[in-house]
N, C-alpha and C. Protein backbone atom coordinates (compact mmCIF):
# COMPACT_ATOMS: atom_id res chain seq x y z
N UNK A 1 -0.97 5.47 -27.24
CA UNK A 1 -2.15 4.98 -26.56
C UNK A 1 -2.25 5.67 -25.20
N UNK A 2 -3.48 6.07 -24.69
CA UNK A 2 -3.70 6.73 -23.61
C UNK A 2 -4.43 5.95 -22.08
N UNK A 3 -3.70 6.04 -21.45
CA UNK A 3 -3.89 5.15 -20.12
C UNK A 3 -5.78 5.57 -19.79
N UNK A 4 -6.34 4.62 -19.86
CA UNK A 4 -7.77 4.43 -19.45
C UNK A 4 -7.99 2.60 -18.67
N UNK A 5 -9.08 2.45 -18.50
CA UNK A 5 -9.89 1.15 -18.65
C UNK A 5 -9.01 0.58 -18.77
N UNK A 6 -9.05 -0.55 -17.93
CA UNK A 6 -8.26 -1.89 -18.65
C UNK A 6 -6.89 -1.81 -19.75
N UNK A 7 -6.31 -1.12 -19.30
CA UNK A 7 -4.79 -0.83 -20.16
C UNK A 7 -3.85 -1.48 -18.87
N UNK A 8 -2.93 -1.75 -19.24
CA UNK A 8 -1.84 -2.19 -18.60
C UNK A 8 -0.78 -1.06 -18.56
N UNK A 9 -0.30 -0.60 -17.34
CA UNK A 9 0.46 0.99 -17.56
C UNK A 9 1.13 0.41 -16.53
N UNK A 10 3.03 1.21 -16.99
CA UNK A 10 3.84 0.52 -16.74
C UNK A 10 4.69 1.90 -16.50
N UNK A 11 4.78 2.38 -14.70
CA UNK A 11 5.52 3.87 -14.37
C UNK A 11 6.84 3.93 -13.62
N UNK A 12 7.41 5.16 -13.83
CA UNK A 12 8.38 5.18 -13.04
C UNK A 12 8.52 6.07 -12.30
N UNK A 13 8.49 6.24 -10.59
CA UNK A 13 8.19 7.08 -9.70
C UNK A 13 8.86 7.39 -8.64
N UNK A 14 8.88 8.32 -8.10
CA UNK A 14 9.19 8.96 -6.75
C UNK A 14 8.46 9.29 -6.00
N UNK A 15 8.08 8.72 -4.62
CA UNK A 15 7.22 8.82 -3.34
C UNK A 15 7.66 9.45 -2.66
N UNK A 16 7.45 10.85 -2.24
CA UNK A 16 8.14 11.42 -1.19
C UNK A 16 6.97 12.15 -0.10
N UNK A 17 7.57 11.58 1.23
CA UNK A 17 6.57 12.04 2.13
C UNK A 17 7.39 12.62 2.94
N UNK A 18 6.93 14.18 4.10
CA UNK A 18 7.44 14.70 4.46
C UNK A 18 9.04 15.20 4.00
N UNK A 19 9.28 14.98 2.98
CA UNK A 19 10.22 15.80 2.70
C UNK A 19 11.56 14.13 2.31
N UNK A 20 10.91 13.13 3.08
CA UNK A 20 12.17 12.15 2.43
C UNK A 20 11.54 11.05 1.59
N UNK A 21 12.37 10.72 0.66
CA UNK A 21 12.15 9.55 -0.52
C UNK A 21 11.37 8.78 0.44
N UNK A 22 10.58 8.22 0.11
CA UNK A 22 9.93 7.02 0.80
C UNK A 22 9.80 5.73 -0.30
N UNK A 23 10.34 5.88 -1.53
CA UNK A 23 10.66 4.95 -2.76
C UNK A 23 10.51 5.66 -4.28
N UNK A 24 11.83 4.60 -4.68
CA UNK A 24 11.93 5.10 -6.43
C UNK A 24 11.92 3.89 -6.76
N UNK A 25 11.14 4.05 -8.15
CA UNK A 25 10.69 3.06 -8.83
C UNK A 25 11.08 3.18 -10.36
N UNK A 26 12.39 2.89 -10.63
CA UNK A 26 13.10 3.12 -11.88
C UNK A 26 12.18 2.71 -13.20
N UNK A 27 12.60 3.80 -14.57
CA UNK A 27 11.98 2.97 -15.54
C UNK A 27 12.52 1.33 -16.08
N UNK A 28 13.95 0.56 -15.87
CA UNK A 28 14.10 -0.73 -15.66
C UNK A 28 12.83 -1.96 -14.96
N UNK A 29 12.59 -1.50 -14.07
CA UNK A 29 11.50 -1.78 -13.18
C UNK A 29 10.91 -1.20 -12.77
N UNK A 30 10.25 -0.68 -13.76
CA UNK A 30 8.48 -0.32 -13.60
C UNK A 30 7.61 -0.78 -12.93
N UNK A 31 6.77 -0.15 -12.03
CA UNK A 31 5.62 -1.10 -11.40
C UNK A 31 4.53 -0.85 -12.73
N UNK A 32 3.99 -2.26 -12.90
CA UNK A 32 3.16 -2.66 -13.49
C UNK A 32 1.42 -3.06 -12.89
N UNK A 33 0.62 -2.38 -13.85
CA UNK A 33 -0.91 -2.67 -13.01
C UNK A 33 -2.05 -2.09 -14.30
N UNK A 34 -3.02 -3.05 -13.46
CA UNK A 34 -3.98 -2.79 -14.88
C UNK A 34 -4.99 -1.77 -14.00
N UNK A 35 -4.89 -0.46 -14.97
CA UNK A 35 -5.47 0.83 -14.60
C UNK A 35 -7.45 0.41 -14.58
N UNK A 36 -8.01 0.74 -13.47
CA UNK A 36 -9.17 1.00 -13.27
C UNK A 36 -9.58 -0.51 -12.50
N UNK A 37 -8.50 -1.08 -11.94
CA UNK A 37 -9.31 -2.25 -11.52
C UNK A 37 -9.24 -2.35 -9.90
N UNK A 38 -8.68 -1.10 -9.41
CA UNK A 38 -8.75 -1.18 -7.93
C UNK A 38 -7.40 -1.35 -7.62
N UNK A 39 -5.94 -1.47 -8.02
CA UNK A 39 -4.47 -2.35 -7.35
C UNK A 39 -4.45 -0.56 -6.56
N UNK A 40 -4.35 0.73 -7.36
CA UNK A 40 -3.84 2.04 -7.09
C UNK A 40 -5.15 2.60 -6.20
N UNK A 41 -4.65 3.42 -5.59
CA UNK A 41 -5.64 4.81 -5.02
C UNK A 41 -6.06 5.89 -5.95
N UNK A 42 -7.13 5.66 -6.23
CA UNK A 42 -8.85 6.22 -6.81
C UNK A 42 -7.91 7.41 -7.50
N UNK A 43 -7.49 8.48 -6.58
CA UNK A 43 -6.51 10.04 -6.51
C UNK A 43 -5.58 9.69 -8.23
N UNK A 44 -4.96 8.39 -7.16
CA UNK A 44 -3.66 8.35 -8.28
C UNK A 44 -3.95 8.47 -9.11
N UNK A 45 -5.01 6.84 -9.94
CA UNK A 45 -5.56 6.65 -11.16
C UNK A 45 -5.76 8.10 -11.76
N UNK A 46 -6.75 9.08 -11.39
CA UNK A 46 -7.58 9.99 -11.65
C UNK A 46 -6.42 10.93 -12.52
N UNK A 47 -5.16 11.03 -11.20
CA UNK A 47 -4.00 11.97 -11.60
C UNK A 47 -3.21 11.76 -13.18
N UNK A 48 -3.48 10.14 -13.23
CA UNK A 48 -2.71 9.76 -14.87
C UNK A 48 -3.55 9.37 -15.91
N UNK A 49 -4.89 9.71 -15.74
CA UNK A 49 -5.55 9.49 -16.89
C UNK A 49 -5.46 9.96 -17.78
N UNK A 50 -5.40 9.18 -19.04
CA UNK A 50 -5.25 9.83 -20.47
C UNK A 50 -3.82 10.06 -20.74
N UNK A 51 -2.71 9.74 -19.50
CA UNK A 51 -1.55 10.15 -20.11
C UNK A 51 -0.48 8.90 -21.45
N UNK A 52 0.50 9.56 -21.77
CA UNK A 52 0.56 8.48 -23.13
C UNK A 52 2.37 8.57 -22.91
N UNK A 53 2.79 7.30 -23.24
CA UNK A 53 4.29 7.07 -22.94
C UNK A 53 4.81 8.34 -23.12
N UNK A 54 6.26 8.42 -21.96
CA UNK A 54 6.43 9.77 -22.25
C UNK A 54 5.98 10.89 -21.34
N UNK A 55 5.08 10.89 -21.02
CA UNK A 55 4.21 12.16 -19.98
C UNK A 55 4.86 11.86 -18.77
N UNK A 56 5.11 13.05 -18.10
CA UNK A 56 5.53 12.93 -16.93
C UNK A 56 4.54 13.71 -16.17
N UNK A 57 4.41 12.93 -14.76
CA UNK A 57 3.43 13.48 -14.01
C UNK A 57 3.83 13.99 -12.92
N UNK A 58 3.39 15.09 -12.00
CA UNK A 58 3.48 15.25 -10.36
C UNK A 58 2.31 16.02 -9.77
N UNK A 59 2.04 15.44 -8.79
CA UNK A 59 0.81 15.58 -8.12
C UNK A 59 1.09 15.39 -6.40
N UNK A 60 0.40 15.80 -6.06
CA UNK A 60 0.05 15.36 -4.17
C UNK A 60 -1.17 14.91 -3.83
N UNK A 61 -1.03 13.86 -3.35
CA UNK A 61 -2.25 13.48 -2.73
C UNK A 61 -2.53 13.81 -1.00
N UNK A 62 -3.52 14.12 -0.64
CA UNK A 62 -4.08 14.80 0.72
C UNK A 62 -4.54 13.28 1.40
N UNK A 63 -4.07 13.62 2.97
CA UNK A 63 -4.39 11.90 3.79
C UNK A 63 -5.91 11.56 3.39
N UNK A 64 -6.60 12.58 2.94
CA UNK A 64 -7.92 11.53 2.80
C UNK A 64 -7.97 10.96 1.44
N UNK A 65 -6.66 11.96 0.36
CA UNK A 65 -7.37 11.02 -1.04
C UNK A 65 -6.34 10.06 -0.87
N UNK A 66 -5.45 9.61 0.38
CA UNK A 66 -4.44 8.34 -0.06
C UNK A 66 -4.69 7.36 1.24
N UNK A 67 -4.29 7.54 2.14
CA UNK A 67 -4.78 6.52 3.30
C UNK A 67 -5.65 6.93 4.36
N UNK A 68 -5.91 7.51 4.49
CA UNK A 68 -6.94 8.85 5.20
C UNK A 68 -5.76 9.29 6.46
N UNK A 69 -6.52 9.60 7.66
CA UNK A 69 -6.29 10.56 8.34
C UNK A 69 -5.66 9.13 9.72
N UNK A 70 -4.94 9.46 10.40
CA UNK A 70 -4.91 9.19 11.56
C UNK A 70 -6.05 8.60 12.53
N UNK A 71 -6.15 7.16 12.49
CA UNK A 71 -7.62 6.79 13.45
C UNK A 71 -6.81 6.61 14.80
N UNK A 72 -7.15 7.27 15.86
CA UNK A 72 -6.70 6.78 17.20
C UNK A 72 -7.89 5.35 17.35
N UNK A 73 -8.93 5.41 16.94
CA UNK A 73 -9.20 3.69 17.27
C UNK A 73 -8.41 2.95 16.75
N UNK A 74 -7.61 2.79 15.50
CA UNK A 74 -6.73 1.77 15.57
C UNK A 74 -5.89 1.50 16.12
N UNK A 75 -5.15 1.89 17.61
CA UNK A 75 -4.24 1.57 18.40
C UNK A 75 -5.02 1.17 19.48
N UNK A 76 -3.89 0.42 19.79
CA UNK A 76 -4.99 -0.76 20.57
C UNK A 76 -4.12 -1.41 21.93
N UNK A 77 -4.00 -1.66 23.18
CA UNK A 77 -3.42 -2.16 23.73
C UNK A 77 -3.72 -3.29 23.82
N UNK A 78 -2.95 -4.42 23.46
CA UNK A 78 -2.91 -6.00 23.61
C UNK A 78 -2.03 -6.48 24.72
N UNK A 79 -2.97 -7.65 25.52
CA UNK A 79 -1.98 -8.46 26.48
C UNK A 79 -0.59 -9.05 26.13
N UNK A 80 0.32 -8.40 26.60
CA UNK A 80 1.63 -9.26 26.62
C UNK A 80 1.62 -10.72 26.38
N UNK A 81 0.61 -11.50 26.59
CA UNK A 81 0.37 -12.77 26.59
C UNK A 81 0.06 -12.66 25.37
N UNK A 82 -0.19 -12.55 24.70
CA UNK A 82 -0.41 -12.96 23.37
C UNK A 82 0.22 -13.51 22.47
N UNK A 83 1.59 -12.77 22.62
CA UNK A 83 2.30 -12.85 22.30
C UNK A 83 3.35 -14.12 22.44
N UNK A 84 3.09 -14.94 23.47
CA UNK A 84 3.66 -15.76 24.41
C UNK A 84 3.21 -17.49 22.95
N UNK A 85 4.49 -17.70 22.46
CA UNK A 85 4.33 -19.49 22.20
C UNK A 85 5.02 -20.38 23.13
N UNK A 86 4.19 -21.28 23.95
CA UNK A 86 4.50 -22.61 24.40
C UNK A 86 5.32 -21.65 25.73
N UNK A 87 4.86 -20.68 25.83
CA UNK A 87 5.03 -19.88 27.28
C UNK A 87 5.70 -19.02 27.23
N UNK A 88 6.52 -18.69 26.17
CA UNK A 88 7.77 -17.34 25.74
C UNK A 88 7.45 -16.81 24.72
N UNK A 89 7.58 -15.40 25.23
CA UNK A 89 7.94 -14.62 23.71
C UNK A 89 9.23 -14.76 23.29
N UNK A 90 9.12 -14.47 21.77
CA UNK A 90 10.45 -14.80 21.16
C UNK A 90 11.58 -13.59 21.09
N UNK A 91 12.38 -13.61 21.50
CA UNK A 91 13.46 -12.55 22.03
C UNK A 91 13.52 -11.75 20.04
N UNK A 92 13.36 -10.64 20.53
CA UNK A 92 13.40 -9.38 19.94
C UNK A 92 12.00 -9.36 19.14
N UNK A 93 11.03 -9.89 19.29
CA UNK A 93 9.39 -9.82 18.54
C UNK A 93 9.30 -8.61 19.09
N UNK A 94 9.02 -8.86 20.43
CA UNK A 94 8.21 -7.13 20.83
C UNK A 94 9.16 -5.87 21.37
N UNK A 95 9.69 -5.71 20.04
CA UNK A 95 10.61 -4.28 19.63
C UNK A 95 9.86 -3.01 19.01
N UNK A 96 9.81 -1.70 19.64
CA UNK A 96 9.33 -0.73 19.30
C UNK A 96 9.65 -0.49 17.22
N UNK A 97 8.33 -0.78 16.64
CA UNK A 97 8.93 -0.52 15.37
C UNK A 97 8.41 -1.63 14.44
N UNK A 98 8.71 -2.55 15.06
CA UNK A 98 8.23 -4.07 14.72
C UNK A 98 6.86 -3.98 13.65
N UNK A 99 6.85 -4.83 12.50
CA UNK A 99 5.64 -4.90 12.46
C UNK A 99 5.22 -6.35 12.25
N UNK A 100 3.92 -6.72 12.72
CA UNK A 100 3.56 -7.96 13.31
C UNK A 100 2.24 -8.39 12.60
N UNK A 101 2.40 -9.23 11.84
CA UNK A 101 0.98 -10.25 11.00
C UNK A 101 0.03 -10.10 11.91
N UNK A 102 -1.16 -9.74 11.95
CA UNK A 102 -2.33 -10.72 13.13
C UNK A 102 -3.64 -10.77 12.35
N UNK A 103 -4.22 -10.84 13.36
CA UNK A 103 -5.51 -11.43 12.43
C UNK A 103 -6.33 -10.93 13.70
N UNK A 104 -7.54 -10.41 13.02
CA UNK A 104 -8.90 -9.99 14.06
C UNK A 104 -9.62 -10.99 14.35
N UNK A 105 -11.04 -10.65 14.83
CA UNK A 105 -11.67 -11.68 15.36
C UNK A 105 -12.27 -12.17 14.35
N UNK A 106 -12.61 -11.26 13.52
CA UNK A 106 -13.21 -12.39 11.91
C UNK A 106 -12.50 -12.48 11.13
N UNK A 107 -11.23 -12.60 11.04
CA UNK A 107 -10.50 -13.68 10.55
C UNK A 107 -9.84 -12.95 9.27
N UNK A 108 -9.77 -11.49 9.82
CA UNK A 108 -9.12 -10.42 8.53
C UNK A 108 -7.73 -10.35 9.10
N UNK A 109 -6.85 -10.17 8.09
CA UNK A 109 -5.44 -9.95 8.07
C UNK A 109 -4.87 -8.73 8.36
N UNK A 110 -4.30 -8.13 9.24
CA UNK A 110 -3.78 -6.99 9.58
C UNK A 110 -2.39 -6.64 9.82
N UNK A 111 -1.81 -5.69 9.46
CA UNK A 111 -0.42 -5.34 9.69
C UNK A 111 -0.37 -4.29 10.87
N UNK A 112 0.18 -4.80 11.98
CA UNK A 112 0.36 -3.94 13.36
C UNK A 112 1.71 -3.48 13.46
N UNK A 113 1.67 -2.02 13.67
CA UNK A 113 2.87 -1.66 14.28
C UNK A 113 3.12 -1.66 15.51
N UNK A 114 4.48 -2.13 16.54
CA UNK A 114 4.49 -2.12 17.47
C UNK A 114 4.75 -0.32 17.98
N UNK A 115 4.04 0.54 19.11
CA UNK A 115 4.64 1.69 19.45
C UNK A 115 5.09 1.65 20.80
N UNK A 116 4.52 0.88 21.73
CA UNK A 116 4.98 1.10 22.94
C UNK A 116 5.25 -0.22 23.68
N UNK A 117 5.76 -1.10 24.11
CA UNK A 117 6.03 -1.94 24.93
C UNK A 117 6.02 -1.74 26.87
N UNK A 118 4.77 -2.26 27.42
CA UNK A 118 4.54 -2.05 28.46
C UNK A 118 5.05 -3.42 29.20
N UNK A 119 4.58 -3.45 31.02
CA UNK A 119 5.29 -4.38 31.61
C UNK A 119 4.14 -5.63 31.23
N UNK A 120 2.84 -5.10 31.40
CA UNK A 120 1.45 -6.24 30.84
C UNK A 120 0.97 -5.95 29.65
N UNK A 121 1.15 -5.00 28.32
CA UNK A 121 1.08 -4.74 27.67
C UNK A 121 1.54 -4.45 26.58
N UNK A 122 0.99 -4.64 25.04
CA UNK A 122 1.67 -3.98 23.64
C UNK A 122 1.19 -3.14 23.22
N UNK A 123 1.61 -2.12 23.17
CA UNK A 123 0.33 -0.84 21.96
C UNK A 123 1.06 -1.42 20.66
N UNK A 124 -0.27 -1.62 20.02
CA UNK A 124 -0.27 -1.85 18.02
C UNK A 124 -0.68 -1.06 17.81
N UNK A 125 -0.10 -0.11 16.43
CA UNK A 125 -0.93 0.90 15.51
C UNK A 125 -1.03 0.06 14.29
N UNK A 126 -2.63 0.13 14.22
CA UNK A 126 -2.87 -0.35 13.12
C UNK A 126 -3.63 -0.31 11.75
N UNK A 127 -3.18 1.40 11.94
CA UNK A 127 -2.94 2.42 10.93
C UNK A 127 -2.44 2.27 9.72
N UNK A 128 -2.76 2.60 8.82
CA UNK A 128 -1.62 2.17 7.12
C UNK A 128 -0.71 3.07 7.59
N UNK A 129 0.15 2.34 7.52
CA UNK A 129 1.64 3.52 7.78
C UNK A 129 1.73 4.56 7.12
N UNK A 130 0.92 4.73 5.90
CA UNK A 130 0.92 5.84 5.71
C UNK A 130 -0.21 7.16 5.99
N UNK A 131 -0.75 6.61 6.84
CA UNK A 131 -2.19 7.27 6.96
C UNK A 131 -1.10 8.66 7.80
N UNK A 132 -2.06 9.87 7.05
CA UNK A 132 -2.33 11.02 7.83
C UNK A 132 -1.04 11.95 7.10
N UNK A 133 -0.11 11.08 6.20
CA UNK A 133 0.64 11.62 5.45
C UNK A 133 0.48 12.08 3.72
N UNK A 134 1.20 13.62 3.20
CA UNK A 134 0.47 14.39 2.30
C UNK A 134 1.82 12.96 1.23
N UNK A 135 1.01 12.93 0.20
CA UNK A 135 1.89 11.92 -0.49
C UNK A 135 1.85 12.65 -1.73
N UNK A 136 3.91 12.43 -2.02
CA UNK A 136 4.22 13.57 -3.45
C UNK A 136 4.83 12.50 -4.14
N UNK A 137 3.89 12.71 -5.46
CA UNK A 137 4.53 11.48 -6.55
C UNK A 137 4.72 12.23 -7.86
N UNK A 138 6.31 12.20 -8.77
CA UNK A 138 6.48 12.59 -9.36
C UNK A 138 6.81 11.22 -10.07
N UNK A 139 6.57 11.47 -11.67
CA UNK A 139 6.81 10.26 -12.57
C UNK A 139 7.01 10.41 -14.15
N UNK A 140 7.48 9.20 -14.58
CA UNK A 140 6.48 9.18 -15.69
C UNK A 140 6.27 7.65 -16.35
N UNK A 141 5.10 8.10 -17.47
CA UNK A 141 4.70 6.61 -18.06
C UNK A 141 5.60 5.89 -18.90
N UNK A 142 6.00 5.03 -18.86
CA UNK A 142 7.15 3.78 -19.53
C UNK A 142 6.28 3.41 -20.36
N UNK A 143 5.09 2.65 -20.15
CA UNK A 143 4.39 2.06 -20.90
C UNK A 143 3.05 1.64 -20.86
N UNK A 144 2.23 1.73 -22.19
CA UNK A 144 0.78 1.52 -22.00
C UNK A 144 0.45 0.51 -22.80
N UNK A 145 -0.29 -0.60 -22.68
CA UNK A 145 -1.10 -1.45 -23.59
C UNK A 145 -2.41 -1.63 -23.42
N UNK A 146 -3.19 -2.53 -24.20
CA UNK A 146 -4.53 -2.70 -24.06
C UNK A 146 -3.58 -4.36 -23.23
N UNK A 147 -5.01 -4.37 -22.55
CA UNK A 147 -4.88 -5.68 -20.94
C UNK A 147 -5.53 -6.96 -22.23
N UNK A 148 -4.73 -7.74 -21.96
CA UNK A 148 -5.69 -9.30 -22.41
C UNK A 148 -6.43 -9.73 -21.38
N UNK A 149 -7.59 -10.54 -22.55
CA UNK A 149 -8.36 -10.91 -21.67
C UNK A 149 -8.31 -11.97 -20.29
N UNK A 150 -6.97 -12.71 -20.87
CA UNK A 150 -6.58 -13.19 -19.66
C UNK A 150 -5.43 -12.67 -18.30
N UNK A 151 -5.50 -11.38 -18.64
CA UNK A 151 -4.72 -10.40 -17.94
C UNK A 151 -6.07 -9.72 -16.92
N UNK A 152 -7.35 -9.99 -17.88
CA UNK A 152 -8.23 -9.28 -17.57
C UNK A 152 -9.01 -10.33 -16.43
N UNK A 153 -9.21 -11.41 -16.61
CA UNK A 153 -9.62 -11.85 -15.81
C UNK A 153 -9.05 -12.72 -14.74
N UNK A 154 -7.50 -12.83 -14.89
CA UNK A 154 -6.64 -13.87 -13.95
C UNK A 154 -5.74 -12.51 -13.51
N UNK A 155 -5.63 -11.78 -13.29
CA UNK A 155 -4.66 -10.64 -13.13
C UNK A 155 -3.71 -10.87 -14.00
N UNK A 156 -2.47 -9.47 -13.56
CA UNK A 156 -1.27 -9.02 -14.40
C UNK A 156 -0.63 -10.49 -14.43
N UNK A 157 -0.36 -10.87 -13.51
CA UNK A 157 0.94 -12.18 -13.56
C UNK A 157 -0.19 -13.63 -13.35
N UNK A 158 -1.31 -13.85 -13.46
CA UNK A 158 -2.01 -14.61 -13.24
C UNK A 158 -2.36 -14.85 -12.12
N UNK A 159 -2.37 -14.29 -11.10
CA UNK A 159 -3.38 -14.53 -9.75
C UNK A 159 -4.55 -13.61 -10.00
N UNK A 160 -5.21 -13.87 -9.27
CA UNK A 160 -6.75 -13.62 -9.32
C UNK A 160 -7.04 -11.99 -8.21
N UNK A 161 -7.33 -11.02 -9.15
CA UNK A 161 -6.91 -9.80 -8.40
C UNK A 161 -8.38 -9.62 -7.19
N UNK A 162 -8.34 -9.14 -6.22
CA UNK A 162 -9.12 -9.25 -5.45
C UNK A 162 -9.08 -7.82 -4.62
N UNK A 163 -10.16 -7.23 -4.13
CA UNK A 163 -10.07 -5.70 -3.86
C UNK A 163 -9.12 -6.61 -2.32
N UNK A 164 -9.41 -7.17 -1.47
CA UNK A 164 -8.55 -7.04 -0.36
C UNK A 164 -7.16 -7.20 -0.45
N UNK A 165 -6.82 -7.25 -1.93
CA UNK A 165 -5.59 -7.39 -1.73
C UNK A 165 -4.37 -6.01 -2.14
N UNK A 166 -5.65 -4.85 -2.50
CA UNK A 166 -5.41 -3.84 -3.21
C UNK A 166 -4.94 -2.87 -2.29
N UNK A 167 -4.63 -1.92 -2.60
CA UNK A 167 -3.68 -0.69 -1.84
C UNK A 167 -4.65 0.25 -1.58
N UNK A 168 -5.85 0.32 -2.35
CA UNK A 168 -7.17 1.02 -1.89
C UNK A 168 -7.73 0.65 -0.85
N UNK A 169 -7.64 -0.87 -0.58
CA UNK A 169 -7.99 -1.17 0.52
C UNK A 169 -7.14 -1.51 1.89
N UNK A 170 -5.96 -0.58 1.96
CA UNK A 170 -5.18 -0.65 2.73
C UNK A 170 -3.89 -1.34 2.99
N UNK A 171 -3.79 -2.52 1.87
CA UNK A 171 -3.47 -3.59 1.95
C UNK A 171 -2.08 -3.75 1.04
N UNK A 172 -1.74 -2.65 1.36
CA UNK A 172 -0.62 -2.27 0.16
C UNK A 172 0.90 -2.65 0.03
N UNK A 173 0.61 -4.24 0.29
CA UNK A 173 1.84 -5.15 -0.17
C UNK A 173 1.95 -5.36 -1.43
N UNK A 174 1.25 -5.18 -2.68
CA UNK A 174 1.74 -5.81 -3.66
C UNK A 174 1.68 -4.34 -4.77
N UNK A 175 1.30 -2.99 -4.19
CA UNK A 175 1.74 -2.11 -5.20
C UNK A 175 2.71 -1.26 -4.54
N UNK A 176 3.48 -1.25 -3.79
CA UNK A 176 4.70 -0.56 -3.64
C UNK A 176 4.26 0.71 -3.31
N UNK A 177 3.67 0.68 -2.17
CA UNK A 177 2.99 2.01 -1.54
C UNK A 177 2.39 2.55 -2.42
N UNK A 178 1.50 2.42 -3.61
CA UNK A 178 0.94 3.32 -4.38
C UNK A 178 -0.55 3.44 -3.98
């Protein structure tokens, strides 16, 4: 069977950016995802279409076909106070490196990196960590099925798949940097 539409494809991979592993993803534990519904980056999908258990793939993706490019608007200097509960920050939060939950003004979820720690100030990058990097994925397919329909409409494990929660949309906690 050949990975299209609504198949359930099940890979095993190597992420390497700039030259070091950035994750392996054994065939034991396969990341699992239903192809064409938004979890992967547009690039990726495109790169394994049609392939059938067995095929091994390698490709590069360019910062614009994976997280794009470097935005200097997303760094941002925030008041030291912000940071502050019931009048203290909490000893080792604002560590160069850190990365920190927040939330914008309408009420979207963001992952900030800490880069600089000032005496009134935090610089956050809040950049996909991987933005602006060439991404090399070598693999191959473990496994393909046709998706049920309740795969199809409740997601892979039964939550309800939602583009903000997808790696296309930046948000790339639940596919393992893909």
């Amino acid at each position: 069977m050949k990975i299209g539409t609504n198949k359930v494809v099940s890979l095993s991979y190597t992420l390497v950016v700039d030259g070091d592993v950035m994750e392996t993803v054994t065939a034991d534990k396969p990341m699992d995802f239903i192809f064409g519904t938004g979890y992967l980056l547009p690039k990726f999908e495109e790169n394994i279409l049609n392939k059938e258990v067995g095929d091994s793939f390698e490709f590069v993706l360019s910062p614009s076909e994976g997280y794009g490019e470097m935005n200097s608007d997303a760094v941002i200097e925030l008041p030291k106070d912000m940071f502050m509960i019931d009048g203290k920050i909490e000893d080792g939060l604002l560590t160069v490196g850190n990365v920190l939950p927040m939330q914008d003004s309408d009420g979207n979820r963001l992952q900030g990196t800490i880069d600089e720690v000032k005496d009134d100030v935090v610089v956050m990058n809040f950049n996909h960590p991987l933005a602006g990097a060439e991404l090399n994925f070598k693999g191959t397919v473990v496994a393909v099925r046709e998706a049920t329909s309740q795969e199809l409409t409740g997601g892979l494990y039964g939550e309800k798949m939602e583009e903000s929660s997808s790696c296309s949309s930046g948000g790339c906690s639940g596919c393992s940097g893909c």
